[in-house]
Protein backbone atom coordinates (compact mmCIF):
# COMPACT_ATOMS: atom_id res chain seq x y z
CA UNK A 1 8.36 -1.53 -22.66
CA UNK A 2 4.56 -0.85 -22.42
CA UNK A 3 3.88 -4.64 -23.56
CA UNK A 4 6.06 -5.70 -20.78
CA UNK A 5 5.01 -3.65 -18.49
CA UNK A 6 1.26 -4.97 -19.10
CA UNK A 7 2.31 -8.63 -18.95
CA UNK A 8 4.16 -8.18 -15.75
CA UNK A 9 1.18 -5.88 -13.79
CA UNK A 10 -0.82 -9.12 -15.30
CA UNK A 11 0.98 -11.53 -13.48
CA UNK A 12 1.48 -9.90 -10.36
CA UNK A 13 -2.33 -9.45 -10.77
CA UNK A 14 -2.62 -13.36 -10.84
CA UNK A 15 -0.56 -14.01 -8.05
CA UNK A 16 -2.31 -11.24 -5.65
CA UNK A 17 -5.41 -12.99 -6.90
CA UNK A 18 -4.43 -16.44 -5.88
CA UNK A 19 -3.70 -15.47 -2.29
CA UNK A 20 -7.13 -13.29 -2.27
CA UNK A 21 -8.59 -16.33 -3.37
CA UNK A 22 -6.63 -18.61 -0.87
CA UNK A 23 -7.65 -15.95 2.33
CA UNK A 24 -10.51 -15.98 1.18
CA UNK A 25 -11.16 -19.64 1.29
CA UNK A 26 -10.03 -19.58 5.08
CA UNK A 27 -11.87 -16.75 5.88
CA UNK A 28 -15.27 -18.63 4.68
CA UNK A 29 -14.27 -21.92 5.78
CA UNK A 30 -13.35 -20.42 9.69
CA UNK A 31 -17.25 -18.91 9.69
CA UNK A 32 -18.08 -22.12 8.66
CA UNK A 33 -16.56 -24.14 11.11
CA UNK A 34 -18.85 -21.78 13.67
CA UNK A 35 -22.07 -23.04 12.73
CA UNK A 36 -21.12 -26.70 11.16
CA UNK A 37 -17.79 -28.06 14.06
CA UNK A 38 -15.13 -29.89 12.27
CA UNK A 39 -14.22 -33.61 12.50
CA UNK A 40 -11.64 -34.20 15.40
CA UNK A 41 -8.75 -34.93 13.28
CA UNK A 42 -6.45 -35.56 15.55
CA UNK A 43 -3.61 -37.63 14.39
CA UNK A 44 -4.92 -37.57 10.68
CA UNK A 45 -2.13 -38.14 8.97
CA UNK A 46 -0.70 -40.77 10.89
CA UNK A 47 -4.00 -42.93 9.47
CA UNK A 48 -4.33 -45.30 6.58
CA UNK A 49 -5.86 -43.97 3.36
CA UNK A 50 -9.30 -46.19 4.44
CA UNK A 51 -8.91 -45.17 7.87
CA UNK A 52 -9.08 -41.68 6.74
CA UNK A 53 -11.96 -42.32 4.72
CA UNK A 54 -13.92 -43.52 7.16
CA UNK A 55 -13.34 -40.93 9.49
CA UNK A 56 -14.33 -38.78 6.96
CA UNK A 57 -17.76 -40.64 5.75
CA UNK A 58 -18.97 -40.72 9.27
CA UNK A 59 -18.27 -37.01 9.69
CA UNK A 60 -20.17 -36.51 6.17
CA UNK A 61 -22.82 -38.61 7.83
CA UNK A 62 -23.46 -36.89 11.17
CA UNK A 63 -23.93 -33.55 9.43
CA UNK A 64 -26.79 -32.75 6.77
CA UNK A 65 -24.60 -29.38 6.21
CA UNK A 66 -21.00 -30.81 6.00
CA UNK A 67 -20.44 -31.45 2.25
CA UNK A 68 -22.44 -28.54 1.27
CA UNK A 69 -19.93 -26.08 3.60
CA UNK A 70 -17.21 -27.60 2.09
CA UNK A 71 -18.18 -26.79 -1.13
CA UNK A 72 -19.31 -23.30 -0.47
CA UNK A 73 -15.90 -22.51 1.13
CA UNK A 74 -14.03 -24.34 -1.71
CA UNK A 75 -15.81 -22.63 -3.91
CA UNK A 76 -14.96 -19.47 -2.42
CA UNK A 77 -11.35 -19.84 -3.96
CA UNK A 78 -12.25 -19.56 -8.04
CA UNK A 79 -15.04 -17.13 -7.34
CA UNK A 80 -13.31 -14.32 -5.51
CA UNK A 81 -10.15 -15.14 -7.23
CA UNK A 82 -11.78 -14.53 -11.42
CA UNK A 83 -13.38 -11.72 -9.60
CA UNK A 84 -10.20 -9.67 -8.87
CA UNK A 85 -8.24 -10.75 -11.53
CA UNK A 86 -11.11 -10.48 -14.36
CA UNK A 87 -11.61 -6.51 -13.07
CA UNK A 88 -7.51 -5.97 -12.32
CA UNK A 89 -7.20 -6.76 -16.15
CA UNK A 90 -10.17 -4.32 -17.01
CA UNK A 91 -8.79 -1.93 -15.13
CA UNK A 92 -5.19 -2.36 -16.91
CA UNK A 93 -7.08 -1.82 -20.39
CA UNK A 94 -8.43 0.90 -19.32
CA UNK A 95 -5.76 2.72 -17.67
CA UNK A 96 -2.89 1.81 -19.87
CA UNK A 97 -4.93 1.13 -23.16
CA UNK A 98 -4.09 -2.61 -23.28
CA UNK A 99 -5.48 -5.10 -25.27
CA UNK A 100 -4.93 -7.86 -22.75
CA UNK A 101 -7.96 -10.73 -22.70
CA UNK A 102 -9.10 -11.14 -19.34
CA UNK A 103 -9.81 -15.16 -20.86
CA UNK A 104 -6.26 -16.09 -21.18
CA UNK A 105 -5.86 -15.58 -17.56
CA UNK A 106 -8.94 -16.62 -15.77
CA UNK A 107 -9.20 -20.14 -17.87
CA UNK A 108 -5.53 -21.50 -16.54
CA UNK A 109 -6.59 -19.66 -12.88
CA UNK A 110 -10.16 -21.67 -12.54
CA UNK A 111 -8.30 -25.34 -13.76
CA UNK A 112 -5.77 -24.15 -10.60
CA UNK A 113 -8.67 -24.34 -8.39
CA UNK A 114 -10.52 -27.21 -9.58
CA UNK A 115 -7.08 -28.93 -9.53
CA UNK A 116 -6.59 -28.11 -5.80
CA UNK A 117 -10.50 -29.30 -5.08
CA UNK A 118 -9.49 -32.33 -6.63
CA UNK A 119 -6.21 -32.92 -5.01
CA UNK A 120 -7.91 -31.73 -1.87
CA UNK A 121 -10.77 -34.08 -2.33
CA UNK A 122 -8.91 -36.95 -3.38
CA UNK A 123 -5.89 -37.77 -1.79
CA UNK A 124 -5.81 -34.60 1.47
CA UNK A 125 -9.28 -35.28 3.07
CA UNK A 126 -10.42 -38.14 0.79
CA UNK A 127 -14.30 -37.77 0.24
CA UNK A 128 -14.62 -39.89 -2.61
CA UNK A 129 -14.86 -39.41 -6.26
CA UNK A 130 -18.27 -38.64 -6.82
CA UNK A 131 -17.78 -36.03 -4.08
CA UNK A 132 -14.49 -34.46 -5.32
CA UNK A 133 -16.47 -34.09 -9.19
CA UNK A 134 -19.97 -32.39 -7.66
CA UNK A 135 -17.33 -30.01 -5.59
CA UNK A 136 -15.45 -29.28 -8.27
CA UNK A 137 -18.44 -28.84 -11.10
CA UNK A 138 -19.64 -26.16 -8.53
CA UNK A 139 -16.45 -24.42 -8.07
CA UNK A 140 -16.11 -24.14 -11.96
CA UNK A 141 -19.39 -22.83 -12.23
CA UNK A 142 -19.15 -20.57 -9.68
CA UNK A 143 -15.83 -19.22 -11.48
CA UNK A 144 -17.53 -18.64 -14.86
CA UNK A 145 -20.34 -16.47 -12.78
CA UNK A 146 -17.68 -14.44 -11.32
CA UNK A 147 -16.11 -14.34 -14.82
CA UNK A 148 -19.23 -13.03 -16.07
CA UNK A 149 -20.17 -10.62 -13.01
CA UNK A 150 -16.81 -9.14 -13.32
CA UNK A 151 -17.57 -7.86 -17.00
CA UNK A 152 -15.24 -10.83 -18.76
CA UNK A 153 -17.57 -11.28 -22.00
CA UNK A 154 -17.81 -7.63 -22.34
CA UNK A 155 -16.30 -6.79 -25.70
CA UNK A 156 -12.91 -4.79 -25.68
CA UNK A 157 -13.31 -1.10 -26.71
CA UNK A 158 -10.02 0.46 -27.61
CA UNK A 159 -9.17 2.95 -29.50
CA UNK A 160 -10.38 1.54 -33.11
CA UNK A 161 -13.87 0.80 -32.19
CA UNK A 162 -16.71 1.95 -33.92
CA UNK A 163 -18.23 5.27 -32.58
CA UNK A 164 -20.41 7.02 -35.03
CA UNK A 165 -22.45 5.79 -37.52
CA UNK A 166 -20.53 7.11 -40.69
CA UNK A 167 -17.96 4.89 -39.68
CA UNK A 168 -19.38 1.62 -40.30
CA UNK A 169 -19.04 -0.47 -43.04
CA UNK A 170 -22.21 -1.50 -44.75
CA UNK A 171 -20.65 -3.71 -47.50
């Protein structure tokens, strides 16, 4: 019961995370649109594919700070998203003396993101390829620093670690 019980507070963990990470990608992206204004898309997706990317290339070219918003507020997503799920599955070990590796979750959560950069990038608001792969190289880096920052490559201590120095082998 305990083993389920850890895999389903897990879960529940990943999908709380991927709507943290979702708000918190709209929260960022609304500030954003304060200081940088969006492109008038009206009647976007009525457009061609190369109508759509050139509506998009000469919004990339008006503004110095377009791309790079758009990649700080998709970035937002993976960073805030490893965050709270990489200390929610501390937390669990802790608490309920798991041996869950906060890994096995955050690797499948950051391809998520960089999968909905891409699909973003690519084929919602087409900015090209070499766009869509600097975008999502940042977001995955930004995900292993929240990965780190959230304690992820800290070893596990449970109850069979080493505490005192009788207790350890010398071979």
């Amino acid at each position: 019961m305990n083993k389920f019980l850890n895999i389903a507070l897990v879960s529940l963990s990943v999908l709380v995370s991927i709507m943290l990470g979702g708000s918190a990608v709209a929260a960022v992206e609304y500030v954003l649109h304060l200081i940088v204004p969006p492109p008038a898309l009206t009647d976007f997706e009525s457009l061609s594919f190369a109508e759509k990317t050139m509506v998009i290339d000469n919004y990339l070219n008006s503004s110095r700070f377009a791309f790079p918003s758009a990649v700080i507020g998709h970035a937002t997503a993976p960073f805030v998203s490893i965050l709270s799920l990489v200390s929610v599955v501390r937390l669990i070990n802790r608490k309920l003396e798991a041996k869950i590796k906060a890994w096995h979750f955050a690797l499948p959560l950051v391809c998520y993101w960089i999968s909905v950069v891409y699909v973003m990038d690519l084929a919602v608001i087409p900015v090209g390829p070499m766009l869509a792969s600097i975008d999502a190289s940042f977001s995955l880096v930004v995900g292993i620093t929240a990965f780190i920052i959230a304690g992820g490559l800290r070893k596990h201590e449970g109850p069979a670690s080493v505490t005192s120095e009788e207790e350890v082998y010398r071979g």
